[in-house]
PDB file of N, CA and C in Angstrom:
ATOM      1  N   UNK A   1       0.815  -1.209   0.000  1.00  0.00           N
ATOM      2  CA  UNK A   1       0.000   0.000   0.000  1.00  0.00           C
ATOM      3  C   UNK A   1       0.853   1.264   0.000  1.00  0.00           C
ATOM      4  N   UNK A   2       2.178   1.581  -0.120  1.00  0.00           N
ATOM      5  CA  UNK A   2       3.103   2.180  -0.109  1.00  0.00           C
ATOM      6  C   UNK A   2       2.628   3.339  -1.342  1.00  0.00           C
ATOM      7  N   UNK A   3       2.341   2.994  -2.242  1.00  0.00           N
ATOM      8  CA  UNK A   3       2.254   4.163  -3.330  1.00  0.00           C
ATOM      9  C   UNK A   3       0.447   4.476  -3.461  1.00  0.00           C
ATOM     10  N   UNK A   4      -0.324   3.521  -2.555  1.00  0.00           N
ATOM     11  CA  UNK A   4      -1.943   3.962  -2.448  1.00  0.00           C
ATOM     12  C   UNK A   4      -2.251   4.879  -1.538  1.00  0.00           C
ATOM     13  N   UNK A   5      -1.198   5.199  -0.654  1.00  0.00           N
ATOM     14  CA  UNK A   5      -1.628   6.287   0.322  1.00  0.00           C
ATOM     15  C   UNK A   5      -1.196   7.139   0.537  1.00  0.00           C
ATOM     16  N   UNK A   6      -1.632   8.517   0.687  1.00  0.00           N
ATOM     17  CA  UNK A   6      -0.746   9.569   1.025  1.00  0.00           C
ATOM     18  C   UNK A   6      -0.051   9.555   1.842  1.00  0.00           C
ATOM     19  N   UNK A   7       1.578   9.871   1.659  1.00  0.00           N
ATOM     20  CA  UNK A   7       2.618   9.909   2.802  1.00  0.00           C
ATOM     21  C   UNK A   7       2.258  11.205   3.814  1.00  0.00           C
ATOM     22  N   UNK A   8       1.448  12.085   3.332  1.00  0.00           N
ATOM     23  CA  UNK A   8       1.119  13.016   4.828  1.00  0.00           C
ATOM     24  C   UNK A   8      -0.233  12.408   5.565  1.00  0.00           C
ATOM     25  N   UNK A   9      -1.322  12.736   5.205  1.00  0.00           N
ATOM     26  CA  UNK A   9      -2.267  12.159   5.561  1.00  0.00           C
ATOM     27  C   UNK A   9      -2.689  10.896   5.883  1.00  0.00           C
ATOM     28  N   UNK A  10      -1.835   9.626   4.915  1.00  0.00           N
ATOM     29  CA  UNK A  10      -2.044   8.153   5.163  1.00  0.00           C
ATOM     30  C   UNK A  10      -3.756   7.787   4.278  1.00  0.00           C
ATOM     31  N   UNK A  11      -4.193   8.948   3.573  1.00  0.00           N
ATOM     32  CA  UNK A  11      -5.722   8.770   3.086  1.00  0.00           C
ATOM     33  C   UNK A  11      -5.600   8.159   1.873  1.00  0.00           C
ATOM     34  N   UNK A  12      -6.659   7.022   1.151  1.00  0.00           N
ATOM     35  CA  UNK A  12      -6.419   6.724  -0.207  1.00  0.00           C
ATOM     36  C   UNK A  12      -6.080   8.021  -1.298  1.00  0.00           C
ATOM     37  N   UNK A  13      -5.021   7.536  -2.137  1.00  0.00           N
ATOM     38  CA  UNK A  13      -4.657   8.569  -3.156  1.00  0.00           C
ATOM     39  C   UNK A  13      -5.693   7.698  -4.859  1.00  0.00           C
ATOM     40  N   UNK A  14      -5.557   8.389  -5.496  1.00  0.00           N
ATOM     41  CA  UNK A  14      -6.334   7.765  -6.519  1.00  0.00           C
ATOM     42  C   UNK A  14      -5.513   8.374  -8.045  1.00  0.00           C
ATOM     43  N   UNK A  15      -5.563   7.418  -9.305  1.00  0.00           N
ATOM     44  CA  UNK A  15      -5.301   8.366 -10.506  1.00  0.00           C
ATOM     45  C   UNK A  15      -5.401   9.259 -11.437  1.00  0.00           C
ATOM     46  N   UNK A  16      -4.569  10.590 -11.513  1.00  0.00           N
ATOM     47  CA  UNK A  16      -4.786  11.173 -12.581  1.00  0.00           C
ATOM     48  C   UNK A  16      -5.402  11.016 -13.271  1.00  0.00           C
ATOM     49  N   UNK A  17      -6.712  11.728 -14.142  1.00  0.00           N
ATOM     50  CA  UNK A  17      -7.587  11.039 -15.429  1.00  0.00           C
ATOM     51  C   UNK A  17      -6.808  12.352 -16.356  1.00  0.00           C
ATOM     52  N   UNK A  18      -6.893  12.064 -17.414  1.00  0.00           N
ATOM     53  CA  UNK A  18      -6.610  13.017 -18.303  1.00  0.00           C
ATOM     54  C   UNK A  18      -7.628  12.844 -19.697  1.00  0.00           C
ATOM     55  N   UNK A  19      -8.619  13.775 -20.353  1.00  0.00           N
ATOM     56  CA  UNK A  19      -8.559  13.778 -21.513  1.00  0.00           C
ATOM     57  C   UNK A  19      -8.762  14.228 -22.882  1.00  0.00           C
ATOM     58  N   UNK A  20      -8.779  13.547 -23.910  1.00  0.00           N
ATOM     59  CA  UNK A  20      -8.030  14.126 -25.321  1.00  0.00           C
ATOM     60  C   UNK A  20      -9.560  13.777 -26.376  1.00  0.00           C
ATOM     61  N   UNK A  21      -9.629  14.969 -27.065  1.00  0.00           N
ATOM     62  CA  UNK A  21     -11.161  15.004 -27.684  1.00  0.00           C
ATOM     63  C   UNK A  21     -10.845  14.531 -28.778  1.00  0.00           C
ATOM     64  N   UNK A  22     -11.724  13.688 -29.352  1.00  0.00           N
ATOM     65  CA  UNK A  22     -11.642  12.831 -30.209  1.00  0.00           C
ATOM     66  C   UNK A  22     -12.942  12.970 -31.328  1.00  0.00           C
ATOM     67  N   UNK A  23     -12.680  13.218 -32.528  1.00  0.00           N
ATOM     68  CA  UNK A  23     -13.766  13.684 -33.843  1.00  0.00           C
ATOM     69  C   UNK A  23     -14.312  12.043 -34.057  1.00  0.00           C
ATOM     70  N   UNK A  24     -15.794  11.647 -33.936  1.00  0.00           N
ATOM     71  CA  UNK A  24     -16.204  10.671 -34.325  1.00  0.00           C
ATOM     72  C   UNK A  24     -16.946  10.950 -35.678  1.00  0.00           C
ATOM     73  N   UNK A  25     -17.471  10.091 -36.250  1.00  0.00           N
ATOM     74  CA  UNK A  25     -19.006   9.979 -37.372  1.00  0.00           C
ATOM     75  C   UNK A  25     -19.959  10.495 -36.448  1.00  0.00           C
ATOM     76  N   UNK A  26     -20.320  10.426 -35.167  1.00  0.00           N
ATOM     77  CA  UNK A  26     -21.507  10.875 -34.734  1.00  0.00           C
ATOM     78  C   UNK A  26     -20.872  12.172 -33.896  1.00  0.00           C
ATOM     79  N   UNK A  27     -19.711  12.778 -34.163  1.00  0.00           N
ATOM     80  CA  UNK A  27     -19.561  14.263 -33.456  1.00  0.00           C
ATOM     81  C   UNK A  27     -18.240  14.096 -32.475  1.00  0.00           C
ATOM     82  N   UNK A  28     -18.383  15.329 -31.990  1.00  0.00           N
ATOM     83  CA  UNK A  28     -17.000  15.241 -31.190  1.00  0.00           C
ATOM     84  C   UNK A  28     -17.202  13.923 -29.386  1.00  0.00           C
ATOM     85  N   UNK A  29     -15.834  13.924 -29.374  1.00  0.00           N
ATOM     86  CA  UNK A  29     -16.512  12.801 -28.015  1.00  0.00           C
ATOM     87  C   UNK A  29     -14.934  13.239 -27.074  1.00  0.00           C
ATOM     88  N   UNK A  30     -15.192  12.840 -25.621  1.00  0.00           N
ATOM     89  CA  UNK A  30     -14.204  13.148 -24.961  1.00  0.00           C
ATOM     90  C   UNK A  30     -13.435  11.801 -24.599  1.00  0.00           C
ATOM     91  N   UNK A  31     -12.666  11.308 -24.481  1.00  0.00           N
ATOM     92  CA  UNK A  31     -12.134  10.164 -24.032  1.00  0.00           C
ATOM     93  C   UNK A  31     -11.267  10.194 -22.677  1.00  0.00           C
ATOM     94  N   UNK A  32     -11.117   9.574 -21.559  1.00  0.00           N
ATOM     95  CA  UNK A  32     -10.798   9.820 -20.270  1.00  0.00           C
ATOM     96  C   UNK A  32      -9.662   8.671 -20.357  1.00  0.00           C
ATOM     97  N   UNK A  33      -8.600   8.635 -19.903  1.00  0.00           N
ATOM     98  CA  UNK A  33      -7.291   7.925 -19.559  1.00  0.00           C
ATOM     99  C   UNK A  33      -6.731   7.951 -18.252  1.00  0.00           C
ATOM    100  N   UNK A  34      -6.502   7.162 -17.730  1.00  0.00           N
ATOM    101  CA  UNK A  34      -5.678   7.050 -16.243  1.00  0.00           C
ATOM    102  C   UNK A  34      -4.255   7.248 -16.614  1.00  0.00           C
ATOM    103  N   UNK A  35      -3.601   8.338 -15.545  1.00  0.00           N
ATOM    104  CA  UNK A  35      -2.127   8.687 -15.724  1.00  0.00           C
ATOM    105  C   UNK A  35      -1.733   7.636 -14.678  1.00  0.00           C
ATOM    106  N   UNK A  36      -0.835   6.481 -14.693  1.00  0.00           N
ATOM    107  CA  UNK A  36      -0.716   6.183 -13.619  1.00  0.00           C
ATOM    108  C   UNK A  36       0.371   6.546 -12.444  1.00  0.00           C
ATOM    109  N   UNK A  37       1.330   7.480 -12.688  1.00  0.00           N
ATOM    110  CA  UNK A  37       2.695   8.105 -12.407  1.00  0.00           C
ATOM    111  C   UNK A  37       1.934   9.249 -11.222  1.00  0.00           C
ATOM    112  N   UNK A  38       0.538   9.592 -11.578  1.00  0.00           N
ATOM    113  CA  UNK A  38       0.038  11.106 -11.163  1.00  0.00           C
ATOM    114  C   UNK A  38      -0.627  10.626 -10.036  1.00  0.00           C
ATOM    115  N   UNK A  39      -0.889  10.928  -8.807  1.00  0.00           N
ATOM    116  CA  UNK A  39      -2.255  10.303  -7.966  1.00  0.00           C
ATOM    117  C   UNK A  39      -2.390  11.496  -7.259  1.00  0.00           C
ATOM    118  N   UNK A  40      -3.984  11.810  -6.513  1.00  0.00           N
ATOM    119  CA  UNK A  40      -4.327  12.888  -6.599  1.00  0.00           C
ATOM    120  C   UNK A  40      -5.073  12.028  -5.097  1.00  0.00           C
ATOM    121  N   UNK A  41      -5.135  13.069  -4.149  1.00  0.00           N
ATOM    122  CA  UNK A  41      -5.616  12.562  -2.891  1.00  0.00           C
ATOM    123  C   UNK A  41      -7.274  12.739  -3.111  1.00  0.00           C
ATOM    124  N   UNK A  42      -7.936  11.905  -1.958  1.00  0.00           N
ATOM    125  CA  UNK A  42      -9.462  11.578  -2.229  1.00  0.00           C
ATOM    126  C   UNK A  42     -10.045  12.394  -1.735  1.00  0.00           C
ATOM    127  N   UNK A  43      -9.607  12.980  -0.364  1.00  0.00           N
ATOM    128  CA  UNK A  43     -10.488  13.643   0.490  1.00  0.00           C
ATOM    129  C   UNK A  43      -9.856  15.097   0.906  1.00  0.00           C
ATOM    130  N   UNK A  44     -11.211  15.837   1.530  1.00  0.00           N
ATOM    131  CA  UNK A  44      -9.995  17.675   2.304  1.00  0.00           C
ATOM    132  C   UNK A  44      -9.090  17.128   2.978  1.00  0.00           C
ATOM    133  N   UNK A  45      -8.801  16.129   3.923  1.00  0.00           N
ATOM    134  CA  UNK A  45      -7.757  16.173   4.606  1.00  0.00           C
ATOM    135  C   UNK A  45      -6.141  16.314   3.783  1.00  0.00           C
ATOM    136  N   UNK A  46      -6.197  15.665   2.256  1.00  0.00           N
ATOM    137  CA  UNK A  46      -5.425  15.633   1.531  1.00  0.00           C
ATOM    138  C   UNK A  46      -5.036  17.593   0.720  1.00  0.00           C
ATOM    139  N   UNK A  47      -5.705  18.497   1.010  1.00  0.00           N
ATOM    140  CA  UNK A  47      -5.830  19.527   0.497  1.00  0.00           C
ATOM    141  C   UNK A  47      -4.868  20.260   1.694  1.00  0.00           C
ATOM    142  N   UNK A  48      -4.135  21.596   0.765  1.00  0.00           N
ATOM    143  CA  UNK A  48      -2.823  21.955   1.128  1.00  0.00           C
ATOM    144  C   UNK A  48      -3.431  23.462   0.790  1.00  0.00           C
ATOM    145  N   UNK A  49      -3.612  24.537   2.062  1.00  0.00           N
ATOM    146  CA  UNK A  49      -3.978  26.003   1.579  1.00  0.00           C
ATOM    147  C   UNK A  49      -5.022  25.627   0.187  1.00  0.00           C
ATOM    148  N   UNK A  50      -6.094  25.160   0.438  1.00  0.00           N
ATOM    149  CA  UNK A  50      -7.382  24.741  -0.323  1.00  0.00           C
ATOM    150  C   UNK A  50      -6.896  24.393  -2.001  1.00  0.00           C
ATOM    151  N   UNK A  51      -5.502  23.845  -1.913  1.00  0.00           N
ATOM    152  CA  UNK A  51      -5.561  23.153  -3.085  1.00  0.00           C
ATOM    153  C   UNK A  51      -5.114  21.363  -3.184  1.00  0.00           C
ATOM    154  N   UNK A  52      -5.481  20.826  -3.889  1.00  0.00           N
ATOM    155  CA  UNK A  52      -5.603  19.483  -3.864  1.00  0.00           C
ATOM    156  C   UNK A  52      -4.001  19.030  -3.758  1.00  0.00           C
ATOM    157  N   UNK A  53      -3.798  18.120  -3.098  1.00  0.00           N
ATOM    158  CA  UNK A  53      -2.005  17.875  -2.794  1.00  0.00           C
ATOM    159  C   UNK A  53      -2.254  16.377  -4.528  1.00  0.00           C
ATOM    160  N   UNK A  54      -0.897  16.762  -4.813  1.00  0.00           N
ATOM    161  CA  UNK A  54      -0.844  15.621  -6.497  1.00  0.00           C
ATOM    162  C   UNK A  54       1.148  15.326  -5.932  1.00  0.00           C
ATOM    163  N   UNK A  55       0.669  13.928  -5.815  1.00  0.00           N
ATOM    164  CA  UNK A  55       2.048  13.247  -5.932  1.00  0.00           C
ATOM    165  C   UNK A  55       2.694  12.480  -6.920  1.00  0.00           C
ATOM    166  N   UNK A  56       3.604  12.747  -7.265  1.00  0.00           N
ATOM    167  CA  UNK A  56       4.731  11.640  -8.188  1.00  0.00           C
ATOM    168  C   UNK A  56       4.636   9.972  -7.637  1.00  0.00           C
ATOM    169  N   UNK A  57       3.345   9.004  -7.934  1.00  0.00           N
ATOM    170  CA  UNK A  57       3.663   7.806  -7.610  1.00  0.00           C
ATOM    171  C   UNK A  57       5.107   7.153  -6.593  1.00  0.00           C
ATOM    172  N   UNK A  58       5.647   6.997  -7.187  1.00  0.00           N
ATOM    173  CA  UNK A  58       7.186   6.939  -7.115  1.00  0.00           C
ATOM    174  C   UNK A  58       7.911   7.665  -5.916  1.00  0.00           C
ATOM    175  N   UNK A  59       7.751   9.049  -5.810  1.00  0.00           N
ATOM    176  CA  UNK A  59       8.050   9.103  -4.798  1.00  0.00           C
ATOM    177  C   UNK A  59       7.125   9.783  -3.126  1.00  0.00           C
ATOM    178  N   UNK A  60       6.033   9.346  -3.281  1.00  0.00           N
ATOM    179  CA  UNK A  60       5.267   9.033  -2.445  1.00  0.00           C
ATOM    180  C   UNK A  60       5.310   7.685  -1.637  1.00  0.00           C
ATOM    181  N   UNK A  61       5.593   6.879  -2.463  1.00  0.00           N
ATOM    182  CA  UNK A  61       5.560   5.497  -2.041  1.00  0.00           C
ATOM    183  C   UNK A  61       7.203   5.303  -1.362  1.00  0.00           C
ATOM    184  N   UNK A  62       8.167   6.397  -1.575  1.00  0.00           N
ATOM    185  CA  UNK A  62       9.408   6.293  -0.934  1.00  0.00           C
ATOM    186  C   UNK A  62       9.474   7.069   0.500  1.00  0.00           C
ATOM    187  N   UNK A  63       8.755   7.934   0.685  1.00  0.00           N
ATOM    188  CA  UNK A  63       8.086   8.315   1.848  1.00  0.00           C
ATOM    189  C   UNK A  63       7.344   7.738   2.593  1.00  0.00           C
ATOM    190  N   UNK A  64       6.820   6.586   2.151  1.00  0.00           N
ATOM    191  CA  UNK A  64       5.903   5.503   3.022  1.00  0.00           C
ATOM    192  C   UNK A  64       6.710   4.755   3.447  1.00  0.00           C
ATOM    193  N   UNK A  65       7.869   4.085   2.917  1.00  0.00           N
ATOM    194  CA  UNK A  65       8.598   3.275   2.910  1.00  0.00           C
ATOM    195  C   UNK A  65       9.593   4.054   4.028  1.00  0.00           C
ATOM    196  N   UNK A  66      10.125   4.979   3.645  1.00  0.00           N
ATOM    197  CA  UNK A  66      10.779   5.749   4.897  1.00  0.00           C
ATOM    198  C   UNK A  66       9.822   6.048   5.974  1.00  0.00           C
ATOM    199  N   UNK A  67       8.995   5.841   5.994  1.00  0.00           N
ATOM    200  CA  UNK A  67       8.297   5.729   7.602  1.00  0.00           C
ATOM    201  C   UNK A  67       8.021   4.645   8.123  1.00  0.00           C
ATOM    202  N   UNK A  68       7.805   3.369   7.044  1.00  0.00           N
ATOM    203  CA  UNK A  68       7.958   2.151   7.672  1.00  0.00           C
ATOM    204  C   UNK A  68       8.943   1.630   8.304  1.00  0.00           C
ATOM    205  N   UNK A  69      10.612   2.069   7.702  1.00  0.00           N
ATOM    206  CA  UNK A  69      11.225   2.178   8.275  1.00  0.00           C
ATOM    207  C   UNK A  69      11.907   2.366   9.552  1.00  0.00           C
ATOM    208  N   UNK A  70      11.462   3.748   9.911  1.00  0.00           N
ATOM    209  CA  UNK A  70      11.485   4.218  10.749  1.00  0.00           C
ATOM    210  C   UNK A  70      10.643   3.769  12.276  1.00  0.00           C
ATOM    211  N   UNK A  71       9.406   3.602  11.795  1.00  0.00           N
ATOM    212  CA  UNK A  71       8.980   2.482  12.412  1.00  0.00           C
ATOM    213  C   UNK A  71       9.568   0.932  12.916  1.00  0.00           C
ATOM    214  N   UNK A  72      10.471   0.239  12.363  1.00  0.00           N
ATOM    215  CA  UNK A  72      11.076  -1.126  12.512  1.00  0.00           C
ATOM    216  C   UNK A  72      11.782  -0.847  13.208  1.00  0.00           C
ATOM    217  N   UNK A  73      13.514   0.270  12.692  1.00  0.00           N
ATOM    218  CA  UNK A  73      13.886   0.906  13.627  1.00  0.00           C
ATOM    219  C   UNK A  73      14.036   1.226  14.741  1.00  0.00           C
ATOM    220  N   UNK A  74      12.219   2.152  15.201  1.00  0.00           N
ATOM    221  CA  UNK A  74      12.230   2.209  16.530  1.00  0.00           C
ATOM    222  C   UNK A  74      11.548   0.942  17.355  1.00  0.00           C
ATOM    223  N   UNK A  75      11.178   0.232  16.698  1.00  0.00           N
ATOM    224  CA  UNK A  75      10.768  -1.181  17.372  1.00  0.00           C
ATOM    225  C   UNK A  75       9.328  -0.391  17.693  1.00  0.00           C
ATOM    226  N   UNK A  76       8.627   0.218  16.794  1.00  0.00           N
ATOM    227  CA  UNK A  76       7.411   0.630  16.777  1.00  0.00           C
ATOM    228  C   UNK A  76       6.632  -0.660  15.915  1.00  0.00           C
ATOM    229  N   UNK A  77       5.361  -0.625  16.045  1.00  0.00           N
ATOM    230  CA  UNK A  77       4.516  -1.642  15.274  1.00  0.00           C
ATOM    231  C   UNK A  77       4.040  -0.959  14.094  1.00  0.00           C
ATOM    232  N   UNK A  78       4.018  -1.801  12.986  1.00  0.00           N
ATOM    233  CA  UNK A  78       3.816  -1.006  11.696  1.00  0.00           C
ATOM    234  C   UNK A  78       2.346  -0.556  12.086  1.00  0.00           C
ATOM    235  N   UNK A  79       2.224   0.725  11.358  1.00  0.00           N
ATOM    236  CA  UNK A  79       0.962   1.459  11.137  1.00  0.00           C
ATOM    237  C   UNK A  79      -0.149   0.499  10.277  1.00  0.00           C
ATOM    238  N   UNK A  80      -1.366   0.751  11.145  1.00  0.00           N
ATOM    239  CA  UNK A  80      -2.210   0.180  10.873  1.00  0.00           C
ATOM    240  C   UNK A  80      -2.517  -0.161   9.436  1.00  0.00           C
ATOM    241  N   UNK A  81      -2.774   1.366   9.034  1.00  0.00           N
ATOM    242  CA  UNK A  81      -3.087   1.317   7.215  1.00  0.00           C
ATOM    243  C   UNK A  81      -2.065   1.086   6.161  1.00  0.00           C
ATOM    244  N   UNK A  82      -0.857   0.118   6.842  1.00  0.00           N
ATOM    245  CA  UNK A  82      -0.053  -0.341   6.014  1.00  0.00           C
ATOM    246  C   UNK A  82      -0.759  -2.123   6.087  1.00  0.00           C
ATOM    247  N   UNK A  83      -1.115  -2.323   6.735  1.00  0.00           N
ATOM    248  CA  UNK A  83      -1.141  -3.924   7.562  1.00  0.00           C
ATOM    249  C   UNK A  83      -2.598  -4.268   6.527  1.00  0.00           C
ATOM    250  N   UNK A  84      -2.287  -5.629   5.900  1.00  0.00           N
ATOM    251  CA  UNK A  84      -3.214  -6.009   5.233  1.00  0.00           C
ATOM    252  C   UNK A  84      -4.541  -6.191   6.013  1.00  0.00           C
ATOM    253  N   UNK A  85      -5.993  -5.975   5.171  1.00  0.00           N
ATOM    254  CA  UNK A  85      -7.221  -6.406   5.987  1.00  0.00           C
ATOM    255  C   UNK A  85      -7.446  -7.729   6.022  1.00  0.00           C
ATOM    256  N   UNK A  86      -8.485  -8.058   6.946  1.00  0.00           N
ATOM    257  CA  UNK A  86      -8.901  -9.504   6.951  1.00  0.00           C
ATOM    258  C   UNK A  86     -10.002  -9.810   6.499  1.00  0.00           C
TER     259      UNK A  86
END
């Protein structure tokens, strides 16, 4: 779950959509694509001076990882919303 959650908040992050208009036979149409590199937090807690916080996949998930860390380290118990459900 390292690159699904925000490294500040710990809240689901979700993907970038992006998209590119496309001329059909029956008219113009919009088409929607997942960025998957881009993730964009779900909720206000994820919002920074009322704008939406957007992380680099990649290194979000190295910030999770450095707190799991840090966690083992101190002989802390991993954080809950790392720990698989049942």
């Amino acid at each position: 779950k390292t690159s699904k959650l925000d490294s500040t908040t710990l809240q689901p992050l979700r993907n970038m959509k992006a998209f590119k208009t496309v001329r059909t036979k029956e008219g113009v149409k919009k088409v929607y694509s997942k960025i998957h590199k881009v993730l964009h937090c779900q909720n206000n807690e994820g919002h920074i001076h009322g704008q939406q916080t957007t992380w680099n996949r990649d290194t979000n998930a190295s910030l999770n990882i450095l707190r799991l860390l840090r966690h083992e380290v101190n002989g802390d118990p991993r954080p809950q919303e790392f720990c698989k459900q049942k």
